[in-house]
C-alpha atoms as a PDB file:
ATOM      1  CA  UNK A   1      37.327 -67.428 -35.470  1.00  0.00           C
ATOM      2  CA  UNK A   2      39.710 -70.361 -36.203  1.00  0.00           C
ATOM      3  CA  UNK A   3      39.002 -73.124 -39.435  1.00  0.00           C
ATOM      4  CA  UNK A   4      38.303 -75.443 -36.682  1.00  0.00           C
ATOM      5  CA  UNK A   5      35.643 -72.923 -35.199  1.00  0.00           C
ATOM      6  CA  UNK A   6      33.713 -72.849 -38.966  1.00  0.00           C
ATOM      7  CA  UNK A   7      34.207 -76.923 -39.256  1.00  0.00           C
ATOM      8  CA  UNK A   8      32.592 -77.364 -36.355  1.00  0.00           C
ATOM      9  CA  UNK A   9      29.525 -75.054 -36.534  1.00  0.00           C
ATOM     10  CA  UNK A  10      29.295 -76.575 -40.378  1.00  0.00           C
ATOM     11  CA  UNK A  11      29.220 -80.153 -38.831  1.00  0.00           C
ATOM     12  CA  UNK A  12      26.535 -78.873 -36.153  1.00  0.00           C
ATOM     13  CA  UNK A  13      24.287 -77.325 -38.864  1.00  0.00           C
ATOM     14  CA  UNK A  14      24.412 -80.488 -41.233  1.00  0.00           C
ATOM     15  CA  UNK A  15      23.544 -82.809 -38.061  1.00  0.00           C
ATOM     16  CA  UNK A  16      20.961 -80.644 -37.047  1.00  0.00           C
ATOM     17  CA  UNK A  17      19.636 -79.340 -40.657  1.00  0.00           C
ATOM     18  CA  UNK A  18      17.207 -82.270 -41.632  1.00  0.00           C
ATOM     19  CA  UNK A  19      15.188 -81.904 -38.334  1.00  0.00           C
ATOM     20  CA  UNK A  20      14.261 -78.719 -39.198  1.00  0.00           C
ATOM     21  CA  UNK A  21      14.225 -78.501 -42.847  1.00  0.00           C
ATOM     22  CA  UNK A  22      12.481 -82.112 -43.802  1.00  0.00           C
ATOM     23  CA  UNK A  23       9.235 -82.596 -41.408  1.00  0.00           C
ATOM     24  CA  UNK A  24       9.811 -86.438 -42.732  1.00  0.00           C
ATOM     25  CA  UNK A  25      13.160 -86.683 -40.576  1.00  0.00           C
ATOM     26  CA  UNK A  26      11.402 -84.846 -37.582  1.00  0.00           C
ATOM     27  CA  UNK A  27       8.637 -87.210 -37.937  1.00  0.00           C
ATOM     28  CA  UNK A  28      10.325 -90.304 -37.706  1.00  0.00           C
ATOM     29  CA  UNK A  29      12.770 -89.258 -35.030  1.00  0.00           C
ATOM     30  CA  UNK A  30       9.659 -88.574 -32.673  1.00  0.00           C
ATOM     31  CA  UNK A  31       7.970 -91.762 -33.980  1.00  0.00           C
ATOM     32  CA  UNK A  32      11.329 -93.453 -32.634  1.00  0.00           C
ATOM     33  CA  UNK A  33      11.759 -91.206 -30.029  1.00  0.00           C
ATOM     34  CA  UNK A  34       8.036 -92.276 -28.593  1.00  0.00           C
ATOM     35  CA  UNK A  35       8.948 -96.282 -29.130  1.00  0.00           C
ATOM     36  CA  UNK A  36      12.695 -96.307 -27.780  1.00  0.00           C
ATOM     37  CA  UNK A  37      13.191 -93.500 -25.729  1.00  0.00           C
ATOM     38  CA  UNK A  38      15.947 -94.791 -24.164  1.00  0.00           C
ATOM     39  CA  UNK A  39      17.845 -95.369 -27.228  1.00  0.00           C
ATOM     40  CA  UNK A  40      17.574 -91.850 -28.202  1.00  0.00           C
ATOM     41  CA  UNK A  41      18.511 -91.027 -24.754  1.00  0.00           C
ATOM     42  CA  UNK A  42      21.906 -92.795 -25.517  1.00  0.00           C
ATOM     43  CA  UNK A  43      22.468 -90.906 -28.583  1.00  0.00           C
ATOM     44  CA  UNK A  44      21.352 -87.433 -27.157  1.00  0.00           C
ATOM     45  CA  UNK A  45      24.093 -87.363 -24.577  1.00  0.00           C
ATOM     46  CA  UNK A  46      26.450 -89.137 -26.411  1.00  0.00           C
ATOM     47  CA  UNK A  47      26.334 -86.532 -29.241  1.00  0.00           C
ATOM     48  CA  UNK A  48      25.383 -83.493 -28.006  1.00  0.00           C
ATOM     49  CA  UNK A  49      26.794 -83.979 -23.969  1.00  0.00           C
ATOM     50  CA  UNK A  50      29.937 -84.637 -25.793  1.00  0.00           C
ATOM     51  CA  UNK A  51      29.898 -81.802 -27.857  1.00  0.00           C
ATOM     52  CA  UNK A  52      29.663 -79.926 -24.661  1.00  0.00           C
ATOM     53  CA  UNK A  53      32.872 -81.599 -23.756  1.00  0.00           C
ATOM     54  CA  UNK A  54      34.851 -80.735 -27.057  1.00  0.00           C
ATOM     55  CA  UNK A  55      33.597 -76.920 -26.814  1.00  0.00           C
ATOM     56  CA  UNK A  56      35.344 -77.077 -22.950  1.00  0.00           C
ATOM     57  CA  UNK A  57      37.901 -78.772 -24.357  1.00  0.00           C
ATOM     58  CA  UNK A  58      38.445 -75.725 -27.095  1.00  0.00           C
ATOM     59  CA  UNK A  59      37.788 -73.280 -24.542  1.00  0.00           C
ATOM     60  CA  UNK A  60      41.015 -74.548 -22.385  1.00  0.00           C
ATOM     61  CA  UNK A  61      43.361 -75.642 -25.358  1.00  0.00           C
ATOM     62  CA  UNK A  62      41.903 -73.685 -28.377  1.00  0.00           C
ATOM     63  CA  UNK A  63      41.033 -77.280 -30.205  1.00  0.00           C
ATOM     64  CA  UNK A  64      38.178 -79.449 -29.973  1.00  0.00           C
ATOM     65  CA  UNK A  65      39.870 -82.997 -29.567  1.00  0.00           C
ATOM     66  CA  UNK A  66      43.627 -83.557 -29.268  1.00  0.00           C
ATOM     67  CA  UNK A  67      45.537 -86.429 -28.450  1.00  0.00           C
ATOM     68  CA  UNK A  68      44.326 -88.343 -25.312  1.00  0.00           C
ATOM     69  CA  UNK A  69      41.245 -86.425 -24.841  1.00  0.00           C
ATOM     70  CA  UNK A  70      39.590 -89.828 -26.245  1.00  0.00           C
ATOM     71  CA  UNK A  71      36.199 -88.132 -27.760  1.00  0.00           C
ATOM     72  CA  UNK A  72      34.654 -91.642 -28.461  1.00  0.00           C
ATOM     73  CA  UNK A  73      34.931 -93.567 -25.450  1.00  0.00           C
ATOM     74  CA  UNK A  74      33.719 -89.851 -23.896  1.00  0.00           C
ATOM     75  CA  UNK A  75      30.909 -90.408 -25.981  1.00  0.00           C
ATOM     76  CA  UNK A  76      30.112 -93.950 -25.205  1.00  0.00           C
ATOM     77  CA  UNK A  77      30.145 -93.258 -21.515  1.00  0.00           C
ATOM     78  CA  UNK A  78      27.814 -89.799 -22.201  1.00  0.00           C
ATOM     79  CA  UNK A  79      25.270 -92.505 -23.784  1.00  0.00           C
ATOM     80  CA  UNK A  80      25.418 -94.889 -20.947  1.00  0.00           C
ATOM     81  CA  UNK A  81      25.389 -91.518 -18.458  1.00  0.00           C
ATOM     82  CA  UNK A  82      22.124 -90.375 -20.322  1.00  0.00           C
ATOM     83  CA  UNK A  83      20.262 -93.348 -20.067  1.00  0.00           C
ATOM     84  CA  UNK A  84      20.644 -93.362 -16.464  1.00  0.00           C
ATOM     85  CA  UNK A  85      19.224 -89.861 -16.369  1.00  0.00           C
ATOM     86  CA  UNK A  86      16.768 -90.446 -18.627  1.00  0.00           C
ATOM     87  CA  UNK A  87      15.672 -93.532 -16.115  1.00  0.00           C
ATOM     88  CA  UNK A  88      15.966 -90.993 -13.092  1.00  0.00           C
ATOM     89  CA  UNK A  89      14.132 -88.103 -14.737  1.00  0.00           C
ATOM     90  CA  UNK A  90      11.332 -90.697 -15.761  1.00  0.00           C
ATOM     91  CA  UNK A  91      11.367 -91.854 -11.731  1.00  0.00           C
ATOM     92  CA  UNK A  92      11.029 -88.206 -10.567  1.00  0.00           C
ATOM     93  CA  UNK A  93       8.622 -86.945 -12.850  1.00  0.00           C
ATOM     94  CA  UNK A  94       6.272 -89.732 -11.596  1.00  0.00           C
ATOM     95  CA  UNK A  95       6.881 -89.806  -7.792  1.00  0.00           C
ATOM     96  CA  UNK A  96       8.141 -86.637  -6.641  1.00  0.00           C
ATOM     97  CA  UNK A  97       4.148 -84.734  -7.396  1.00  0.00           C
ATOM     98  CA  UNK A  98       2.768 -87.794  -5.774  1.00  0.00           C
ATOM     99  CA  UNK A  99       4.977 -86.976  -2.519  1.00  0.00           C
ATOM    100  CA  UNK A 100       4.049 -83.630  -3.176  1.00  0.00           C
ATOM    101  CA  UNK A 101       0.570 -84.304  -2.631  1.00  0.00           C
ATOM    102  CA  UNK A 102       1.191 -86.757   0.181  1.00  0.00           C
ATOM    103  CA  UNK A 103       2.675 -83.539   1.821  1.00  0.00           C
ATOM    104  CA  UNK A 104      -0.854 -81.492   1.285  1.00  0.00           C
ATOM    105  CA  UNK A 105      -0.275 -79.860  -1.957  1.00  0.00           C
ATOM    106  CA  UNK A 106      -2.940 -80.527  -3.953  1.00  0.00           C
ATOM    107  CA  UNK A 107      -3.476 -81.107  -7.443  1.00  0.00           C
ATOM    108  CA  UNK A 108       0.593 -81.271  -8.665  1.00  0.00           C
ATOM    109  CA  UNK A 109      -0.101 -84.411 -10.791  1.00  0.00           C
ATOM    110  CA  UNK A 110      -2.764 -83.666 -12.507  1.00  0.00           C
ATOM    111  CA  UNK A 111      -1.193 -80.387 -13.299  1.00  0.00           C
ATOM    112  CA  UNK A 112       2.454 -82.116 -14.373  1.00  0.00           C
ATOM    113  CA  UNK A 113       0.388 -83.590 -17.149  1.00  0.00           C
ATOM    114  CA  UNK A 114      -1.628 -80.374 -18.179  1.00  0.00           C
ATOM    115  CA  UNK A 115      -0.505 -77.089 -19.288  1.00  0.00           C
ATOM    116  CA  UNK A 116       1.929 -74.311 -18.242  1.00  0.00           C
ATOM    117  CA  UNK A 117       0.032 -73.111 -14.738  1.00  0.00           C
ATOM    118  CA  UNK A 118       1.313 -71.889 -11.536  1.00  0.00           C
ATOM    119  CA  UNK A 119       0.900 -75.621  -9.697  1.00  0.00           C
ATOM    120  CA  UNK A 120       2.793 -76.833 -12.285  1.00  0.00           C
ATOM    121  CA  UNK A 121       5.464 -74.675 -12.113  1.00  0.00           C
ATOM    122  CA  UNK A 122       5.742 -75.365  -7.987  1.00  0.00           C
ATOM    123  CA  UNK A 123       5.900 -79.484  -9.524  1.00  0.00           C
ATOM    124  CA  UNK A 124       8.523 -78.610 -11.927  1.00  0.00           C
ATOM    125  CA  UNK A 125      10.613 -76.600  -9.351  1.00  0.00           C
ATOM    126  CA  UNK A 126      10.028 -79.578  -6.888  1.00  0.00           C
ATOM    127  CA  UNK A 127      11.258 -81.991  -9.014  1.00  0.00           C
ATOM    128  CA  UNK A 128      14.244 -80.291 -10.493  1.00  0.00           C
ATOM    129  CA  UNK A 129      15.228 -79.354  -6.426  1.00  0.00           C
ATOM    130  CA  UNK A 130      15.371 -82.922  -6.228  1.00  0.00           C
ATOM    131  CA  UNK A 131      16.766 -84.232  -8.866  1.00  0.00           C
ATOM    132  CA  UNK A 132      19.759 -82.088  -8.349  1.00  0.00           C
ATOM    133  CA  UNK A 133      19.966 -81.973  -4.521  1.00  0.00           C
ATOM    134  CA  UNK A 134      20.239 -86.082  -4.691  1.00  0.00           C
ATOM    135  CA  UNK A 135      21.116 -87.545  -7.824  1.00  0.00           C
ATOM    136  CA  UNK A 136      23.187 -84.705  -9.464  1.00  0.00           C
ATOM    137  CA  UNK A 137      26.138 -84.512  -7.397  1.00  0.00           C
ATOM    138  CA  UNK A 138      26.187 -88.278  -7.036  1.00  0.00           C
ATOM    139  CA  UNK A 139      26.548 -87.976 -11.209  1.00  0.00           C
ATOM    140  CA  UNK A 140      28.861 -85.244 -11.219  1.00  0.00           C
ATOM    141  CA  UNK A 141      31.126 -87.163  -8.977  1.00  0.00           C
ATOM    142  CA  UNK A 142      30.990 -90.400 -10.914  1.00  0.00           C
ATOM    143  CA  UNK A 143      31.458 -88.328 -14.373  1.00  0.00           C
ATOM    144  CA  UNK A 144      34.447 -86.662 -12.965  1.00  0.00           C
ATOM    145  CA  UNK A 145      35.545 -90.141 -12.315  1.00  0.00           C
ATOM    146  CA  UNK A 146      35.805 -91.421 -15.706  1.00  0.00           C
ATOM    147  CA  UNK A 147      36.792 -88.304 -17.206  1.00  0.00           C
ATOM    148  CA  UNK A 148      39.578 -89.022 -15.464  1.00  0.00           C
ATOM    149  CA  UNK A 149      40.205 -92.825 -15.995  1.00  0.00           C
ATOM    150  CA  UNK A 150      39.991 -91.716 -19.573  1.00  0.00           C
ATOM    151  CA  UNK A 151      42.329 -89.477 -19.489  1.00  0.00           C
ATOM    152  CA  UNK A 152      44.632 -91.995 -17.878  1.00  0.00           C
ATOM    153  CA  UNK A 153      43.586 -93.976 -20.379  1.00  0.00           C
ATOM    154  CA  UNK A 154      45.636 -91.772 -22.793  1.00  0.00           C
ATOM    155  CA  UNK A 155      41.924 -91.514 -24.335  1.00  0.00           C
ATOM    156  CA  UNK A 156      41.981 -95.066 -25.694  1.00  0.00           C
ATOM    157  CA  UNK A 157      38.744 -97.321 -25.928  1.00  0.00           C
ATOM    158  CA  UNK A 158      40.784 -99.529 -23.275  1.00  0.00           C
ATOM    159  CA  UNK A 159      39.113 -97.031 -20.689  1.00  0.00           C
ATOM    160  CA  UNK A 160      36.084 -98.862 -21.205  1.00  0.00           C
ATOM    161  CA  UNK A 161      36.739-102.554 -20.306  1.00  0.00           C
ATOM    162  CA  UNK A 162      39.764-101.476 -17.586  1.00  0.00           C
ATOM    163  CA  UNK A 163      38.377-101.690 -14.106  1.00  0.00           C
ATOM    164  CA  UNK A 164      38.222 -97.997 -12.690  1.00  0.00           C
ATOM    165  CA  UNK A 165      40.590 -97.219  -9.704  1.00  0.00           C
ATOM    166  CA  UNK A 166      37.470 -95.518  -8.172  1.00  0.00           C
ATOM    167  CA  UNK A 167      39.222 -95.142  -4.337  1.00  0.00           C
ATOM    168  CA  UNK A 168      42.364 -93.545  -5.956  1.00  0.00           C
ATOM    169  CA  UNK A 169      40.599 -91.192  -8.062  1.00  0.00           C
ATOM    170  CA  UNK A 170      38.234 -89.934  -5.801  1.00  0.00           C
ATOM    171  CA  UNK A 171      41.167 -89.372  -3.374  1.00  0.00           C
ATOM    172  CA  UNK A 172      42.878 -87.627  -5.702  1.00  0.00           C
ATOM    173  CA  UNK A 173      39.949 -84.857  -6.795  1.00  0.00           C
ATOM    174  CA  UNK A 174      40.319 -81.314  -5.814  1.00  0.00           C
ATOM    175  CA  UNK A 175      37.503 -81.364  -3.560  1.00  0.00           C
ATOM    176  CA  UNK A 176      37.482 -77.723  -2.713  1.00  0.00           C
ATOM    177  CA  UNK A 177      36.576 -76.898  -6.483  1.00  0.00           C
ATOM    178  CA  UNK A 178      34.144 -79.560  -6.819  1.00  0.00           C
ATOM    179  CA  UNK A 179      32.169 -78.061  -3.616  1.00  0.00           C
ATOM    180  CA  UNK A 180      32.825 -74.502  -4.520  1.00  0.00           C
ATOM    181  CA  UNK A 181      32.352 -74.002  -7.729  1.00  0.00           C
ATOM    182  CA  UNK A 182      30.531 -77.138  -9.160  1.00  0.00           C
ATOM    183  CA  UNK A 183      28.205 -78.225  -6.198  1.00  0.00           C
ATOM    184  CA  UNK A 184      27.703 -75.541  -4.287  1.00  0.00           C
ATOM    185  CA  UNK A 185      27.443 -72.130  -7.010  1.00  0.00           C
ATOM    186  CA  UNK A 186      26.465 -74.000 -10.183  1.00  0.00           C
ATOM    187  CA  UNK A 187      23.600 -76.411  -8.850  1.00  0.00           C
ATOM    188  CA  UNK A 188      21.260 -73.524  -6.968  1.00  0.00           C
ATOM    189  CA  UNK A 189      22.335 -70.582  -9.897  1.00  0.00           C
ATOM    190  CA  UNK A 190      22.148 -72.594 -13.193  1.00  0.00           C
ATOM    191  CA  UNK A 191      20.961 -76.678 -12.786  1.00  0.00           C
ATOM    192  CA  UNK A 192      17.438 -76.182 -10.474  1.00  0.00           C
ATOM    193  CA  UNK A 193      16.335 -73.481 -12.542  1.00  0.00           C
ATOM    194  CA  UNK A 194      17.559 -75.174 -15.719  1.00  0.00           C
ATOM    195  CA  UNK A 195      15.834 -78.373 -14.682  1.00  0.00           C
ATOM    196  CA  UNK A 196      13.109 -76.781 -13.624  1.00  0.00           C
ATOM    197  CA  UNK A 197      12.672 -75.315 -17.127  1.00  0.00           C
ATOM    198  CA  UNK A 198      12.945 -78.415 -18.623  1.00  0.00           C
ATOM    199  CA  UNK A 199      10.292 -80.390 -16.244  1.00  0.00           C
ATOM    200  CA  UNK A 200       8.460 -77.380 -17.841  1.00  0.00           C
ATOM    201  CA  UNK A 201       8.398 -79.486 -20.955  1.00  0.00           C
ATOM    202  CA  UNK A 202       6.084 -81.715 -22.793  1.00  0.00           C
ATOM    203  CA  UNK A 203       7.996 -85.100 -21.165  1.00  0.00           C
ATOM    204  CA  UNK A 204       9.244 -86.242 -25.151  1.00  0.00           C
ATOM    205  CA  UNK A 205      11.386 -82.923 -24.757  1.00  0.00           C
ATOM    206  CA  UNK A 206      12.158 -83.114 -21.537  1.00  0.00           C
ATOM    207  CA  UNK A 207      15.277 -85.531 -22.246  1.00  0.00           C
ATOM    208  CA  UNK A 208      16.447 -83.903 -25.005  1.00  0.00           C
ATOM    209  CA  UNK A 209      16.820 -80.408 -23.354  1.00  0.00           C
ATOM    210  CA  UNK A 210      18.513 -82.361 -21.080  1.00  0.00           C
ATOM    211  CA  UNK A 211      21.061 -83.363 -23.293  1.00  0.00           C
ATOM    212  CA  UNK A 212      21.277 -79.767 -24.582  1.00  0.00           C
ATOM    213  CA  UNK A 213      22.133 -78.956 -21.172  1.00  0.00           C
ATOM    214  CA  UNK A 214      25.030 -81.095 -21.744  1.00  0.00           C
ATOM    215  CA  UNK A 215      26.760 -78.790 -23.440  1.00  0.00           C
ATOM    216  CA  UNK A 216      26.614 -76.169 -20.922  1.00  0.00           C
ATOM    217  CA  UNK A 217      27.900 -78.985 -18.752  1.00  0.00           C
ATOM    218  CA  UNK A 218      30.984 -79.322 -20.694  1.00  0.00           C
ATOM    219  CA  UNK A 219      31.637 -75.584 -20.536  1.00  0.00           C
ATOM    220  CA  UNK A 220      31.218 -75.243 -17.100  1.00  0.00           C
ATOM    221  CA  UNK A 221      33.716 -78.356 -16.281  1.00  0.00           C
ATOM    222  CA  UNK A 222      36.448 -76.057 -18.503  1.00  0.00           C
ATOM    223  CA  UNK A 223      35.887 -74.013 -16.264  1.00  0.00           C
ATOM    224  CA  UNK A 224      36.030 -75.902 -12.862  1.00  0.00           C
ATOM    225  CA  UNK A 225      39.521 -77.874 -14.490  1.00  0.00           C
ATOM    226  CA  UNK A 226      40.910 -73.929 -14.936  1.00  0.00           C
ATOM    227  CA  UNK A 227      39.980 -73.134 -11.546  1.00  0.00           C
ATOM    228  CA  UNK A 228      41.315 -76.354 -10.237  1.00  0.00           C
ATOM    229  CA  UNK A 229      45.136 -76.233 -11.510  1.00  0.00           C
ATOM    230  CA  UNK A 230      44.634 -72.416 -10.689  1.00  0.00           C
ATOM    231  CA  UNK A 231      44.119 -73.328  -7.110  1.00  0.00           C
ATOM    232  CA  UNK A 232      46.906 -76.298  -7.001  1.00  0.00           C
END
C-alpha cells in the first residue's frame, strides 16, 4: 500500500466520519436530504461517482488523479449525471408497478411502499430490468462521451462550456468493448441485480446507494479502457 493509498482512505474516513459518529450531522443531512433531494443527488455522484473514477484511475496508472484526468470538471458532470438519475429513478419507481399492475400483477404498488415481501421484490426486479435495459446504456454511452471530451480537454474546466463533438466521438468508441463487456456482461451480472437491491430500499436511500454504485462504476470502466487498448 502506497502514501497515496493511506491519504486517500484517511480523506474517505474524515468525509464519511461525522455521519456516523455525530447523529446531529446525520440528522440534518436527511432533514436536507428529504427537502432538496436533488441537490444531494448532485453531490452524491459528484463525490462519491467520482471517487469511483479516481480508484479506476489508480487501478490503470497506480495514482488517483494525474495530469489531464481533470477530477473536477469529472465531478461537475457526475453531479449533473446524478440528477438525471435521480429524476429517472424517481419516474420508474412510480410508473413501472403501475404498468405492472396494468399487466395483471396485482398489488406491486402497494407493496413498493411497504416492507421487504416477495411482491415487492418481483417490483424491485421489474424496475431495475428497466431502468437498465432503457436508460442505462443510453447513460453509459453519453458518460463515455464526456469522459472523453474531457480528456481532450487535457482535463481543463474548458470541457464544460466547449460544445461536444458528439458524431466524432461516438464514431470513434470501441464498440465491440462497449457491447461485450460493458452492455452486454456487466448490465444482466452486476447492474439489474444491483438496482434491484437498491429499489429494495427505503426510496431516501435509494439514491444514495446509487451513488455508491458509482464507484463500482468507475472500477469497472478501468477495466473496459484495459480491455479496449488490449483489443486495439
Amino acid at each position: 500500500m502506497k502514501n497515496n493509498d493511506l491519504t486517500f482512505i484517511a480523506a474517505t474516513l474524515v468525509l464519511l466520519a461525522p455521519f456516523f459518529a455525530c447523529e446531529t450531522v446525520y440528522q440534518g443531512y436527511t432533514a436536507f436530504n428529504a427537502t432538496h433531494p436533488y441537490i444531494t443527488a448532485f453531490l452524491k455522484f459528484a463525490i462519491l461517482a467520482t471517487a469511483g473514477e479516481a480508484i479506476g484511475l489508480r487501478i490503470k496508472t497506480g495514482s488517483y488523479n494525474e495530469k489531464g484526468f481533470g477530477l473536477i470538471p469529472r465531478a461537475i458532470v457526475w453531479g449533473l449525471l446524478g440528477v438525471w438519475i435521480a429524476v429517472v429513478m424517481k419516474i420508474l419507481s412510480s410508473g413501472v408497478p403501475l404498468f405492472a399492475e396494468a399487466l395483471g400483477i396485482e398489488g406491486i404498488a402497494e407493496a413498493m411502499r411497504g416492507g421487504l415481501s416477495p411482491l415487492k421484490f418481483v417490483g424491485a426486479f421489474l424496475i431495475s430490468l428497466t431502468m437498465n435495459t432503457t436508460f442505462a446504456p443510453v447513460f453509459m454511452t453519453l458518460h463515455k462521451i464526456t469522459d472523453t471530451h474531457i480528456l481532450e480537454n487535457g482535463g481543463s474546466l474548458r470541457a464544460l462550456v466547449r460544445p461536444i463533438p458528439v458524431g466524432r466521438i461516438i464514431a470513434s468508441l470501441n464498440w465491440k468493448v462497449q457491447w461485450d463487456f460493458v452492455f452486454k456482461r456487466t448490465i444482466p451480472l452486476f447492474w439489474i441485480p444491483a438496482h434491484t437491491i437498491t429499489f429494495l430500499l427505503p426510496p431516501h436511500y435509494q439514491v444514495l446507494c446509487a451513488a455508491l454504485l458509482g464507484v463500482m462504476l468507475g472500477i469497472l470502466l478501468s477495466v473496459a479502457a484495459v480491455m479496449g487498448r488490449n483489443r486495439k
